[in-house]
PDB file of N, CA and C in Angstrom:
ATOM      1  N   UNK A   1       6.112 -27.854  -0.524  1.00  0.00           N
ATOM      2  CA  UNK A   1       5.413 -27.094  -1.551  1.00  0.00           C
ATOM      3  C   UNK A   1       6.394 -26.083  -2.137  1.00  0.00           C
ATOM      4  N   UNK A   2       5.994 -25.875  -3.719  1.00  0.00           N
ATOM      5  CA  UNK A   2       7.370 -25.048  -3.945  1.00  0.00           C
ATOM      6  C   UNK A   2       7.154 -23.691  -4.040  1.00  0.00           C
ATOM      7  N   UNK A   3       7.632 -22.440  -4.676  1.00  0.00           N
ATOM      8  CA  UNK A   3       7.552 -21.431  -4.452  1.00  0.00           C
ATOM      9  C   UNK A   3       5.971 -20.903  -5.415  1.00  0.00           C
ATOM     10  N   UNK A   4       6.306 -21.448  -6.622  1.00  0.00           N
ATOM     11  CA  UNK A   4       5.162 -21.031  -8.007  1.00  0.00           C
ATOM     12  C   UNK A   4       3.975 -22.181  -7.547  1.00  0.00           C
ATOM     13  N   UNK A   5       4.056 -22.912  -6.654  1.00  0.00           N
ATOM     14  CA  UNK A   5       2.591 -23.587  -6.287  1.00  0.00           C
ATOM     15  C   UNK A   5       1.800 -22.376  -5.209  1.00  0.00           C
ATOM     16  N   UNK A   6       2.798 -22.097  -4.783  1.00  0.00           N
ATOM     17  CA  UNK A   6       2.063 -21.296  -3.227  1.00  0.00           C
ATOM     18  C   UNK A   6       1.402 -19.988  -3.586  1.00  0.00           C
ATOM     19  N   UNK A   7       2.561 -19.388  -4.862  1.00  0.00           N
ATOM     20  CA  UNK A   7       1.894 -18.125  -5.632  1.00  0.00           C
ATOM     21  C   UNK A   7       0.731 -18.388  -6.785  1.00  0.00           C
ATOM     22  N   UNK A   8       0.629 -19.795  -7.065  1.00  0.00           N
ATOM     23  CA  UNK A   8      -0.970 -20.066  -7.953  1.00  0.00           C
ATOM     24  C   UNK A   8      -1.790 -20.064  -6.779  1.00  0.00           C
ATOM     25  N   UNK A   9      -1.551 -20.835  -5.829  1.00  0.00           N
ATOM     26  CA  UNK A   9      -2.741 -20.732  -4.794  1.00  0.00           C
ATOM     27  C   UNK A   9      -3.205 -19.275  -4.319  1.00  0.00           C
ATOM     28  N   UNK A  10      -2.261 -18.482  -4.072  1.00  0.00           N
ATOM     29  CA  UNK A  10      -2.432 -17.224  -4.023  1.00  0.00           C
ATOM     30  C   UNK A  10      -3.332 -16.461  -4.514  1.00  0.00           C
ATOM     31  N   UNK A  11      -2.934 -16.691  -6.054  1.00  0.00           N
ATOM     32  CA  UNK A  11      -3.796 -15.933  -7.090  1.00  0.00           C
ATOM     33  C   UNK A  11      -5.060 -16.750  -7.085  1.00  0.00           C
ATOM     34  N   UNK A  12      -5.388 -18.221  -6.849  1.00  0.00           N
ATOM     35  CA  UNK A  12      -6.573 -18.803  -7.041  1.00  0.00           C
ATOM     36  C   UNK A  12      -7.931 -18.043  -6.033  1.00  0.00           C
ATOM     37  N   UNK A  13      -6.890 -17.636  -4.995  1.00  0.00           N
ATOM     38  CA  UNK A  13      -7.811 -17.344  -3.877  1.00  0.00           C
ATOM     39  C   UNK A  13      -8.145 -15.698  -3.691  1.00  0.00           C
ATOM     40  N   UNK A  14      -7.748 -15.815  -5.044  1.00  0.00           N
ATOM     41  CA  UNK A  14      -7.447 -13.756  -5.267  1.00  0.00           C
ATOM     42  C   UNK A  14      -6.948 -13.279  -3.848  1.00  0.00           C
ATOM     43  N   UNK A  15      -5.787 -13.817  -3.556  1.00  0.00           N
ATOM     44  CA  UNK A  15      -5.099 -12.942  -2.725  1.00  0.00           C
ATOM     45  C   UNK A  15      -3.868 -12.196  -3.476  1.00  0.00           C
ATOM     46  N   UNK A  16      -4.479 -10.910  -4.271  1.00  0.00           N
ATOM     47  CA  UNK A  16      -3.015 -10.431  -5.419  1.00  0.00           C
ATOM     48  C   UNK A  16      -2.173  -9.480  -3.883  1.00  0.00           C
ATOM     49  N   UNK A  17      -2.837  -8.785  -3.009  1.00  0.00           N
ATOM     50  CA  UNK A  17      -1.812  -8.201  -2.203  1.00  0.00           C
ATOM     51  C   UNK A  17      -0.576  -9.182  -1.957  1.00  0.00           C
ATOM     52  N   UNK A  18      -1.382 -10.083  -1.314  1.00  0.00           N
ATOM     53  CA  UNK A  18      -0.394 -11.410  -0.725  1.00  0.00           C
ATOM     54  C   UNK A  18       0.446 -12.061  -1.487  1.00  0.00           C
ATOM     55  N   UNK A  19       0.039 -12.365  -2.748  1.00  0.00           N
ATOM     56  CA  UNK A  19       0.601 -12.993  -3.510  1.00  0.00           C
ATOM     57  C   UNK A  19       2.110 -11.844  -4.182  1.00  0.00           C
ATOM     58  N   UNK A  20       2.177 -10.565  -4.139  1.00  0.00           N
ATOM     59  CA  UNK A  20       2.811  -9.546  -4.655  1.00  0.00           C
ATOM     60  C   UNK A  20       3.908  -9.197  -3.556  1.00  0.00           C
ATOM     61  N   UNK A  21       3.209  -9.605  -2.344  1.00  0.00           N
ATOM     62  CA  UNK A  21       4.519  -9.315  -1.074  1.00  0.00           C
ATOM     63  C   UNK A  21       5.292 -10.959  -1.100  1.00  0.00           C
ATOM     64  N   UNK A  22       4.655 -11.718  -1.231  1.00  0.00           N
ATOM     65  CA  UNK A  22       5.091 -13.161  -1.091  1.00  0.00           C
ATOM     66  C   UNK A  22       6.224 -13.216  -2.055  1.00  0.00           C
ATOM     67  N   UNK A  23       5.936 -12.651  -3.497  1.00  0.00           N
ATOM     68  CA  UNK A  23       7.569 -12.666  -4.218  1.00  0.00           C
ATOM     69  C   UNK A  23       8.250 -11.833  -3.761  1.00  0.00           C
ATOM     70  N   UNK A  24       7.897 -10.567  -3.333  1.00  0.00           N
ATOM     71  CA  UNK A  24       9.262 -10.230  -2.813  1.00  0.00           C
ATOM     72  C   UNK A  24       9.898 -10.831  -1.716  1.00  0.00           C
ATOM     73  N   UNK A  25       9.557 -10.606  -1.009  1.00  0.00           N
ATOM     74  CA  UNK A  25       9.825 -11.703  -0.013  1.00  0.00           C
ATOM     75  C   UNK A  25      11.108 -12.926  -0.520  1.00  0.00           C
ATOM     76  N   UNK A  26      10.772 -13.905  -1.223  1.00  0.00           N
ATOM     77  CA  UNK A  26      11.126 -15.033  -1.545  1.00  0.00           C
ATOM     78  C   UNK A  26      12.395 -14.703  -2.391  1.00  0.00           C
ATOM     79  N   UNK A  27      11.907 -13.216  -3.209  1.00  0.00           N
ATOM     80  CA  UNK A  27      13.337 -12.858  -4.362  1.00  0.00           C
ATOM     81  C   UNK A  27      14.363 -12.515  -3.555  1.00  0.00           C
ATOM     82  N   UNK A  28      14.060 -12.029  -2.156  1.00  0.00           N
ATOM     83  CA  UNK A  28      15.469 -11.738  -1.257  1.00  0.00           C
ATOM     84  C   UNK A  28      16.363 -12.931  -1.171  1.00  0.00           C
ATOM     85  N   UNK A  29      17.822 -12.212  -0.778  1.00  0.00           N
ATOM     86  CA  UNK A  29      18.365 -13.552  -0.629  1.00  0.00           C
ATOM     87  C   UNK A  29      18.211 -13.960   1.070  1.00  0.00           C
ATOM     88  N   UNK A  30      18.220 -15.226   1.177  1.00  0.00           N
ATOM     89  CA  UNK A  30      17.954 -15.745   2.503  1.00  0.00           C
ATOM     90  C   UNK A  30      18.668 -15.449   3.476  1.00  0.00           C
ATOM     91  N   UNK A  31      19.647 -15.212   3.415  1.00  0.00           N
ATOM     92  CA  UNK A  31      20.036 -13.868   5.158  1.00  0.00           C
ATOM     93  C   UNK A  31      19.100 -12.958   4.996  1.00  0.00           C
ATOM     94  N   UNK A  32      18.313 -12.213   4.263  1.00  0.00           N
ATOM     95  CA  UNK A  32      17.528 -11.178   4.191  1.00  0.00           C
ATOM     96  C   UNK A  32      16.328 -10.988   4.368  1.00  0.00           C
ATOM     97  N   UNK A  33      15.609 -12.446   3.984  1.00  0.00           N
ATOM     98  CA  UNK A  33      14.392 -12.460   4.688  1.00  0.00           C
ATOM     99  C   UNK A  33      14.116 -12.496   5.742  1.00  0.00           C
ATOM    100  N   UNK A  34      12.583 -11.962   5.864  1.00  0.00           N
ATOM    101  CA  UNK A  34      12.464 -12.087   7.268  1.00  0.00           C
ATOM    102  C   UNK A  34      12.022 -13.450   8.245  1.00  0.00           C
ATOM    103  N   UNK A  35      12.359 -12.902   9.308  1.00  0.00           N
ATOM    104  CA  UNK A  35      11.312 -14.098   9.804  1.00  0.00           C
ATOM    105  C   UNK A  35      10.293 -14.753  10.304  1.00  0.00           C
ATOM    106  N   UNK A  36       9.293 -15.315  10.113  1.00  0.00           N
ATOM    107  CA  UNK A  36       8.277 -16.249  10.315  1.00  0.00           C
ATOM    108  C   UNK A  36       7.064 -15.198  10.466  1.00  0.00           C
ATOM    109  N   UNK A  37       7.217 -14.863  11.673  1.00  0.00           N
ATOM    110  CA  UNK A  37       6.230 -13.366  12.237  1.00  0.00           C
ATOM    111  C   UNK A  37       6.135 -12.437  11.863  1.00  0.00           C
ATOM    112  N   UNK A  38       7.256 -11.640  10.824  1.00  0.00           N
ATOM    113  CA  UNK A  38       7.528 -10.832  10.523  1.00  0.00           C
ATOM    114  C   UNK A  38       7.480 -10.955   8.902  1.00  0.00           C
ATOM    115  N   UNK A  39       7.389 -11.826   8.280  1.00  0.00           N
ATOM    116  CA  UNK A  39       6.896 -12.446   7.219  1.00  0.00           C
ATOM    117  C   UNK A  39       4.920 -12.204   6.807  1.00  0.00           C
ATOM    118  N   UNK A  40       4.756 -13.330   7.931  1.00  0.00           N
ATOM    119  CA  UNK A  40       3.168 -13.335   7.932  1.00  0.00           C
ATOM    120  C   UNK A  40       2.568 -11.910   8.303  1.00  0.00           C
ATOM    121  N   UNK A  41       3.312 -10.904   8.786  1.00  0.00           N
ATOM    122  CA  UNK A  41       2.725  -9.437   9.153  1.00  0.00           C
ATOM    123  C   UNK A  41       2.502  -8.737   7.831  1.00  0.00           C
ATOM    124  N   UNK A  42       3.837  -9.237   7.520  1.00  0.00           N
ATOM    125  CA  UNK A  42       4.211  -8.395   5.772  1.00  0.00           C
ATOM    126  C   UNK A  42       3.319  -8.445   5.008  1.00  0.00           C
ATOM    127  N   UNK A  43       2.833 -10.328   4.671  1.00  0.00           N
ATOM    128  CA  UNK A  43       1.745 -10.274   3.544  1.00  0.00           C
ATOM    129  C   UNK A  43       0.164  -9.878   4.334  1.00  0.00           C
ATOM    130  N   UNK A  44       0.040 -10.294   5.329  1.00  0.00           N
ATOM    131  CA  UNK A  44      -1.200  -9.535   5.707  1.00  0.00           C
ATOM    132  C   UNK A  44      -1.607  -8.463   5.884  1.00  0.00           C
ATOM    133  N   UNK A  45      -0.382  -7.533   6.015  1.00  0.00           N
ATOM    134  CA  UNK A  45      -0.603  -5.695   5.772  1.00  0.00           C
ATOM    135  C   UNK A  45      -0.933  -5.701   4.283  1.00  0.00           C
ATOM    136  N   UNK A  46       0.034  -6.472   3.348  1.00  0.00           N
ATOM    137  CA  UNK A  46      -0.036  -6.136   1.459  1.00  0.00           C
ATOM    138  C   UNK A  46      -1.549  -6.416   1.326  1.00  0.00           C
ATOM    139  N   UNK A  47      -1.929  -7.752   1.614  1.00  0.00           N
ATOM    140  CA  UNK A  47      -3.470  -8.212   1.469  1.00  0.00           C
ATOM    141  C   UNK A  47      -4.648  -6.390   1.586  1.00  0.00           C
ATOM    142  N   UNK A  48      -4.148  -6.788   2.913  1.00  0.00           N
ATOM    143  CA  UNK A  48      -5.239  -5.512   3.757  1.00  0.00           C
ATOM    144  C   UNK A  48      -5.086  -3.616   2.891  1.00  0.00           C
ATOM    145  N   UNK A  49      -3.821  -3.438   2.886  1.00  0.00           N
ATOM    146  CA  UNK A  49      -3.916  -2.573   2.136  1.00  0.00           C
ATOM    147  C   UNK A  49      -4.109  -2.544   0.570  1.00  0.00           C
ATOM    148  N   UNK A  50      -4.195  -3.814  -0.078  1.00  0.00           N
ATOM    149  CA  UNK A  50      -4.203  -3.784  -2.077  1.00  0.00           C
ATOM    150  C   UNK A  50      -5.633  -4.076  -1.822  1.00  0.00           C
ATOM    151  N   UNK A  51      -6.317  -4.727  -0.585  1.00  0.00           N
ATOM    152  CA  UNK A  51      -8.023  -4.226  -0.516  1.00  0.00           C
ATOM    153  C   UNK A  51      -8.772  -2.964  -0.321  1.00  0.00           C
ATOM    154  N   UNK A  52      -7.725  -2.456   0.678  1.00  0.00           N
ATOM    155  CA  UNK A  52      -8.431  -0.808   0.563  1.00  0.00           C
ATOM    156  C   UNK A  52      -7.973  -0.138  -0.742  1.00  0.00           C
ATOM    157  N   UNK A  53      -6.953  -0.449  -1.752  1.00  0.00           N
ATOM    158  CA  UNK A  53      -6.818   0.069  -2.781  1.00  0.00           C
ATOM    159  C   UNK A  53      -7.973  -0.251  -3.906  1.00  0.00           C
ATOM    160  N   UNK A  54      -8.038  -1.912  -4.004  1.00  0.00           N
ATOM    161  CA  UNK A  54      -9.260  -1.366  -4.782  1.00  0.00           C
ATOM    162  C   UNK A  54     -10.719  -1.410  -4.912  1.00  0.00           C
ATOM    163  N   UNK A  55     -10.865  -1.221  -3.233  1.00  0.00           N
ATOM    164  CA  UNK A  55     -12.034  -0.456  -2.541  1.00  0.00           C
ATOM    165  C   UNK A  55     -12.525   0.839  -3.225  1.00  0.00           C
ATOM    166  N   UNK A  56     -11.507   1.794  -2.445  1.00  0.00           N
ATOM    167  CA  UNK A  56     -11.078   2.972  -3.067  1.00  0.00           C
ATOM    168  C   UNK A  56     -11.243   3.020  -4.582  1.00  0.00           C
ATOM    169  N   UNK A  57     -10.562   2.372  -5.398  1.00  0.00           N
ATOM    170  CA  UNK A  57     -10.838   2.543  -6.426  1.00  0.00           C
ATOM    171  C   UNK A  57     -12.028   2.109  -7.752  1.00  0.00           C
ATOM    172  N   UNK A  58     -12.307   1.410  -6.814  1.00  0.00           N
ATOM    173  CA  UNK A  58     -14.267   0.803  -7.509  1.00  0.00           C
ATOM    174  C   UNK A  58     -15.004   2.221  -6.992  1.00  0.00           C
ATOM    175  N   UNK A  59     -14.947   2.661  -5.243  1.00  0.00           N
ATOM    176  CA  UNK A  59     -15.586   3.783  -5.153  1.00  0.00           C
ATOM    177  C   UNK A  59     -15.947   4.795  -5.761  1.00  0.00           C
ATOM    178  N   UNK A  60     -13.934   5.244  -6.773  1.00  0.00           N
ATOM    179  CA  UNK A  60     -13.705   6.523  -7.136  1.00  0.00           C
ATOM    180  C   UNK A  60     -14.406   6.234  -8.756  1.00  0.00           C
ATOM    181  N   UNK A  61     -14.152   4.597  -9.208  1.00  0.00           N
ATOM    182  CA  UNK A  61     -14.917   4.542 -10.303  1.00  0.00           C
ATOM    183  C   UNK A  61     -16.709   4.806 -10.854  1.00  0.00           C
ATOM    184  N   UNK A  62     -17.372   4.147  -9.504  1.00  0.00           N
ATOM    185  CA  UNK A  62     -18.380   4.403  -9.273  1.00  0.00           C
ATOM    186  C   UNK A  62     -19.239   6.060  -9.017  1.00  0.00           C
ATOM    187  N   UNK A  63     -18.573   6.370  -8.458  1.00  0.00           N
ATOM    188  CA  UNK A  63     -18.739   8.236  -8.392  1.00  0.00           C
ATOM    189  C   UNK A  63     -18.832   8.832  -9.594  1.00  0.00           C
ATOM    190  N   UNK A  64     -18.086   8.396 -10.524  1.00  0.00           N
ATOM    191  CA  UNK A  64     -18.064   9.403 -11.665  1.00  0.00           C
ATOM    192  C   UNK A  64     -17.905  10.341 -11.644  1.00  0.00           C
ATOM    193  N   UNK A  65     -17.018  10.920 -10.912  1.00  0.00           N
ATOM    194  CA  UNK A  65     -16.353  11.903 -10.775  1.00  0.00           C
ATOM    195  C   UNK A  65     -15.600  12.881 -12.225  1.00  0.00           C
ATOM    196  N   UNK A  66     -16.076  13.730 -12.358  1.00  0.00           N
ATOM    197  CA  UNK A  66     -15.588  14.270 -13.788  1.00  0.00           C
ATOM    198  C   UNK A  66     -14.143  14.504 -13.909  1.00  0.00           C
ATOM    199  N   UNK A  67     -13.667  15.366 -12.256  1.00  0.00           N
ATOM    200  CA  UNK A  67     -12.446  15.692 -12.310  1.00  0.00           C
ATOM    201  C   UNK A  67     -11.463  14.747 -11.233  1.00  0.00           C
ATOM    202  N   UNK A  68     -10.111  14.523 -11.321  1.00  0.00           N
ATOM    203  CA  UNK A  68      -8.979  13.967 -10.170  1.00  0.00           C
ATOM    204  C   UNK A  68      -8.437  14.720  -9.671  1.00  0.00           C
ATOM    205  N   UNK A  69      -9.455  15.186  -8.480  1.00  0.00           N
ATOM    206  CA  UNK A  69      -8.904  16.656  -7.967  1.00  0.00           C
ATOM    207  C   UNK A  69      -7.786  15.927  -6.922  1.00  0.00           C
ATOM    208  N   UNK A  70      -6.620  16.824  -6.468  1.00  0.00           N
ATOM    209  CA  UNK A  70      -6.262  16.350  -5.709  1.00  0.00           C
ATOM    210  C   UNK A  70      -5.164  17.711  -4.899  1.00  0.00           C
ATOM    211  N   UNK A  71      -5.330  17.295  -3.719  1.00  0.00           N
ATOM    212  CA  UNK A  71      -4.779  18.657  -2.420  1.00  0.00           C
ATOM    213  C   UNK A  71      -3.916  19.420  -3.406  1.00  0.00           C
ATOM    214  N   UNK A  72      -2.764  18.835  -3.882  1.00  0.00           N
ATOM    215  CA  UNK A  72      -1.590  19.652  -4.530  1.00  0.00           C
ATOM    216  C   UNK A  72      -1.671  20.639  -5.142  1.00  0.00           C
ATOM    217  N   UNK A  73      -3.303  20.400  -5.984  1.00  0.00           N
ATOM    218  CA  UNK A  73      -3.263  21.290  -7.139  1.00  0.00           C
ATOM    219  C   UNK A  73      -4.962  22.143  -6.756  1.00  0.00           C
ATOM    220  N   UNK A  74      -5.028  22.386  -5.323  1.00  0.00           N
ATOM    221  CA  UNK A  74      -6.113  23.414  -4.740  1.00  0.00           C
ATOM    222  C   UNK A  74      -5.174  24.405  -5.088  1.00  0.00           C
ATOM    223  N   UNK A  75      -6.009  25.778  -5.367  1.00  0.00           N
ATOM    224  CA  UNK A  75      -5.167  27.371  -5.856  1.00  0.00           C
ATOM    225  C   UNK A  75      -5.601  27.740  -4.412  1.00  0.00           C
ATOM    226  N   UNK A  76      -4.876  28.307  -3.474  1.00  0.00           N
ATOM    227  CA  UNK A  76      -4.948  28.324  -2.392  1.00  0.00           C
ATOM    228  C   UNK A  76      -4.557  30.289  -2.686  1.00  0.00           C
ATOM    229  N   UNK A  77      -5.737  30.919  -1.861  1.00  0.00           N
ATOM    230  CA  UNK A  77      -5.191  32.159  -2.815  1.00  0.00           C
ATOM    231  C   UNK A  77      -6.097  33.350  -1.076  1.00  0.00           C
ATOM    232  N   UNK A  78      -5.388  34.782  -1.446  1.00  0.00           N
ATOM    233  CA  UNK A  78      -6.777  35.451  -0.015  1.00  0.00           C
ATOM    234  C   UNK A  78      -7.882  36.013  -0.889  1.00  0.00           C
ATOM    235  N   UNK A  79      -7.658  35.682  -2.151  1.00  0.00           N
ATOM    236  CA  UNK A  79      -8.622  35.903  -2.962  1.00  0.00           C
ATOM    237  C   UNK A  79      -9.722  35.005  -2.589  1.00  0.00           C
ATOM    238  N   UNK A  80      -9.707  33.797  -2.525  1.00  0.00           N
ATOM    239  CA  UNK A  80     -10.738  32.318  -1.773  1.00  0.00           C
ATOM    240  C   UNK A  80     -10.944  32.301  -0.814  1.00  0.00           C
ATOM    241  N   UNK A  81     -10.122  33.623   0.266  1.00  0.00           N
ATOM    242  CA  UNK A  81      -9.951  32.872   1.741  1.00  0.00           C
ATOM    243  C   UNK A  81      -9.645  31.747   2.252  1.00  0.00           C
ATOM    244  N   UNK A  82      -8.348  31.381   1.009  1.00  0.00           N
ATOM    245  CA  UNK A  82      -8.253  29.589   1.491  1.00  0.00           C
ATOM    246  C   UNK A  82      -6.589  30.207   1.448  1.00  0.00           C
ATOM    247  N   UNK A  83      -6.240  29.166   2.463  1.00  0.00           N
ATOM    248  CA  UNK A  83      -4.519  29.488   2.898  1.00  0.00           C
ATOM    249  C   UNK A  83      -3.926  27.679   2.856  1.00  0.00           C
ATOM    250  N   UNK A  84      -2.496  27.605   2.507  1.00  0.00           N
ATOM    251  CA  UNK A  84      -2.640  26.019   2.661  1.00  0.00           C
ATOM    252  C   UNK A  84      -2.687  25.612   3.657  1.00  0.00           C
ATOM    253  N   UNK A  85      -2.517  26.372   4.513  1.00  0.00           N
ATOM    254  CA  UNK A  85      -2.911  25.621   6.388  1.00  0.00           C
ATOM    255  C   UNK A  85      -4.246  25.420   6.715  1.00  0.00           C
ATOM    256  N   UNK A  86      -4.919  26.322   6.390  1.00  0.00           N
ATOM    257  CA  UNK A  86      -6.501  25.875   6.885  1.00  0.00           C
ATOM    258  C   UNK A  86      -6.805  24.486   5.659  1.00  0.00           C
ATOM    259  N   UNK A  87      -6.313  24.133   4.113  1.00  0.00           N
ATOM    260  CA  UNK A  87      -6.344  23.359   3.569  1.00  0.00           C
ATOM    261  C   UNK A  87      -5.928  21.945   3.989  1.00  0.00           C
ATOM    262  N   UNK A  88      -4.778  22.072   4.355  1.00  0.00           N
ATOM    263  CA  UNK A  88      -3.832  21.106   5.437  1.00  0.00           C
ATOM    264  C   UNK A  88      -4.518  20.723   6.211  1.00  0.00           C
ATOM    265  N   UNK A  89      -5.275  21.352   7.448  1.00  0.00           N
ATOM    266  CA  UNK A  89      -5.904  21.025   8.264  1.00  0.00           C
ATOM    267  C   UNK A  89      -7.343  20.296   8.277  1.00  0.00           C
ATOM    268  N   UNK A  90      -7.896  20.907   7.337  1.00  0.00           N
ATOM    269  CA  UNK A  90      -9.275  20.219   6.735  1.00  0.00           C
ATOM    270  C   UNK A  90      -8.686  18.826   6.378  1.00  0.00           C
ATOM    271  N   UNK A  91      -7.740  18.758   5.655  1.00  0.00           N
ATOM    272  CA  UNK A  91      -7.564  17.442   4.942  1.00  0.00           C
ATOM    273  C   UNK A  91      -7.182  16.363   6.000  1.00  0.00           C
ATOM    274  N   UNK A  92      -6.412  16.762   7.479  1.00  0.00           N
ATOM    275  CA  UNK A  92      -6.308  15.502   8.553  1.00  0.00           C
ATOM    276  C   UNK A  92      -7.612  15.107   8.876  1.00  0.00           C
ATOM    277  N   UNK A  93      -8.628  15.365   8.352  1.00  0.00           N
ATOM    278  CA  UNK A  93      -9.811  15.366   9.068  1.00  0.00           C
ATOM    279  C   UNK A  93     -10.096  15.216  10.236  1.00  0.00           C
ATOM    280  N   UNK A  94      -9.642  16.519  11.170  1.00  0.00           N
ATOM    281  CA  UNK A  94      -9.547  16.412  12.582  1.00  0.00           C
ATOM    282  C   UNK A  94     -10.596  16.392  13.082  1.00  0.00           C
ATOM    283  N   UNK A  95     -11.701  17.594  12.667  1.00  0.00           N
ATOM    284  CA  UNK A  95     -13.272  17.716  12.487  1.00  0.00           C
ATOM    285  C   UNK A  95     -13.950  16.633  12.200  1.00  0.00           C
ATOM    286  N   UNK A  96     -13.801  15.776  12.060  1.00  0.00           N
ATOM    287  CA  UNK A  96     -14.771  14.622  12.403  1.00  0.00           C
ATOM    288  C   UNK A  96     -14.559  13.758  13.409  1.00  0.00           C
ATOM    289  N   UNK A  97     -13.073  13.676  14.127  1.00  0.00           N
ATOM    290  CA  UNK A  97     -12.913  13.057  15.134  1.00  0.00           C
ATOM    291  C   UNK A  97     -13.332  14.039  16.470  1.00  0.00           C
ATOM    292  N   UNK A  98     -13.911  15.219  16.195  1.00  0.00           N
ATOM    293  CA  UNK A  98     -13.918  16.337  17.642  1.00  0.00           C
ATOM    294  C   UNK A  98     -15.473  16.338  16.915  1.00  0.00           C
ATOM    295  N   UNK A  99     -16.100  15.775  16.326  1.00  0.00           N
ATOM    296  CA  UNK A  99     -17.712  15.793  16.028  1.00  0.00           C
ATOM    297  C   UNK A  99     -18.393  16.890  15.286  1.00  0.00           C
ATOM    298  N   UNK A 100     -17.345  17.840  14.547  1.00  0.00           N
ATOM    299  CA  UNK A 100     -17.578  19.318  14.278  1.00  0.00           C
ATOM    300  C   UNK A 100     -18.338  19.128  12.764  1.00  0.00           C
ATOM    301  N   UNK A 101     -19.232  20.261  11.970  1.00  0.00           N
ATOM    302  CA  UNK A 101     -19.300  20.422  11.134  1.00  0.00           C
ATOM    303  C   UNK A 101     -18.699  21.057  10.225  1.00  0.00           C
ATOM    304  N   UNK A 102     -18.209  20.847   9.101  1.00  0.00           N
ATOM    305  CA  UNK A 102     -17.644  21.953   8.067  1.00  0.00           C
ATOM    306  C   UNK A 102     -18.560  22.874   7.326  1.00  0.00           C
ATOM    307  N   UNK A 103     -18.752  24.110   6.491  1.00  0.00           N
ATOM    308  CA  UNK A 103     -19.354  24.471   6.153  1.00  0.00           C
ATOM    309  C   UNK A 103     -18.938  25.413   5.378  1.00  0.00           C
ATOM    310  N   UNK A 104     -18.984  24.691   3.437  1.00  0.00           N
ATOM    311  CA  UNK A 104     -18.281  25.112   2.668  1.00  0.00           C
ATOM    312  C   UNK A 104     -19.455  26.447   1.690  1.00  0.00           C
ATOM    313  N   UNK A 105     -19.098  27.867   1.222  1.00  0.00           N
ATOM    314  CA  UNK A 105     -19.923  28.509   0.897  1.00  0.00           C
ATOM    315  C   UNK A 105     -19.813  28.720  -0.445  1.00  0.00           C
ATOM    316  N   UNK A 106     -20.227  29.663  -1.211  1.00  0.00           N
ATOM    317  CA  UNK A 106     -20.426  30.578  -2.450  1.00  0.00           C
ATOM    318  C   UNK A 106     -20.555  29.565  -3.409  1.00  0.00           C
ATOM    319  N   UNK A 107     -20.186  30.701  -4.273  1.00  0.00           N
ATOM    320  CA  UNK A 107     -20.647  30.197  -5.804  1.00  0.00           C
ATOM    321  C   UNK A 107     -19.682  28.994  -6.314  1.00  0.00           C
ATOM    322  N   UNK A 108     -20.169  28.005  -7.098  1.00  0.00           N
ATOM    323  CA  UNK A 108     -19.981  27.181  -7.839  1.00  0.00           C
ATOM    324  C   UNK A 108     -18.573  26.926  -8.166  1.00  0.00           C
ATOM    325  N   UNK A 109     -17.422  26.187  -7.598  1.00  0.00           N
ATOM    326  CA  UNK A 109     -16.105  26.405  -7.984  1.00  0.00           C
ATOM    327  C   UNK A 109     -15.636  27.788  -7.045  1.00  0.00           C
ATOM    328  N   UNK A 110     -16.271  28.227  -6.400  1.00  0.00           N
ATOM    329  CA  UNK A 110     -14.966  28.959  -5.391  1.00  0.00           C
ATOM    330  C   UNK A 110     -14.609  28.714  -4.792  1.00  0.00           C
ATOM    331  N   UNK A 111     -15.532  28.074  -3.840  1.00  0.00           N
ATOM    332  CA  UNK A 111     -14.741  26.721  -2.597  1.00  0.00           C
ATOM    333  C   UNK A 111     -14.479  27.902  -1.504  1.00  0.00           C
ATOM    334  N   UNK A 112     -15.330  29.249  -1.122  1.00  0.00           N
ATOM    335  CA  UNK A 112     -14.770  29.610   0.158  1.00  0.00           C
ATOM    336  C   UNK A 112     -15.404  28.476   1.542  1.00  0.00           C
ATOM    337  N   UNK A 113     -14.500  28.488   2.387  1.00  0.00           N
ATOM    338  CA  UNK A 113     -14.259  27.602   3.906  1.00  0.00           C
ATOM    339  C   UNK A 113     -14.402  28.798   4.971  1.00  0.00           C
ATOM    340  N   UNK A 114     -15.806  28.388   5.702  1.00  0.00           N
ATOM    341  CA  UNK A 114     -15.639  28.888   7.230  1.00  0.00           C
ATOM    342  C   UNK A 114     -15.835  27.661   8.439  1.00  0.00           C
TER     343      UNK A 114
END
């Protein structure tokens, strides 16, 4: 089977992760690829993760979310009582693996954290 049969089948079967690691893969030159096991790991991580991508991103479409907030651009201030470490820390979401509640207060857009 040749290379552009295996990548239509790919795409037939909407596997685009797989199909996207599979050329690279193939564009290496052959001392460089990998091998066999280490191949089949490759495209089944690409698969698994370009599904949680657009998981994720039907989710974030579905939400309707007005704004793309994102950590970088929290104003982290002692005006908020927000510091970037207690921000940092919220965001590993350690508190849900130790069973804890969060409990975010005030007015509308201040975002104080106790």
């Amino acid at each position: 089977m040749n290379k552009q049969a295996t990548l239509d089948q790919l795409q037939d079967m909407k596997l685009h992760g797989m199909m996207r690691a599979y050329q690279a893969i193939v564009s290496l030159p052959l001392h460089e690829q990998p091998s066999l096991d280490v191949a089949i790991a490759r495209l089944t991580e690409a698969e698994l993760l370009d599904r949680k991508g657009r998981k994720t991103e039907l989710y974030l479409k579905l939400s309707k979310l007005r704004y793309n907030a994102v950590l970088e651009q929290v104003h982290c201030s002692p005006a908020r009582n927000l510091s970037k470490d207690t921000l940092l820390t919220l965001a590993e979401c350690g508190f849900i693996d130790r069973a804890e509640n969060i409990l975010i207060t005030g007015a509308t857009g201040c975002g104080y954290v106790k």
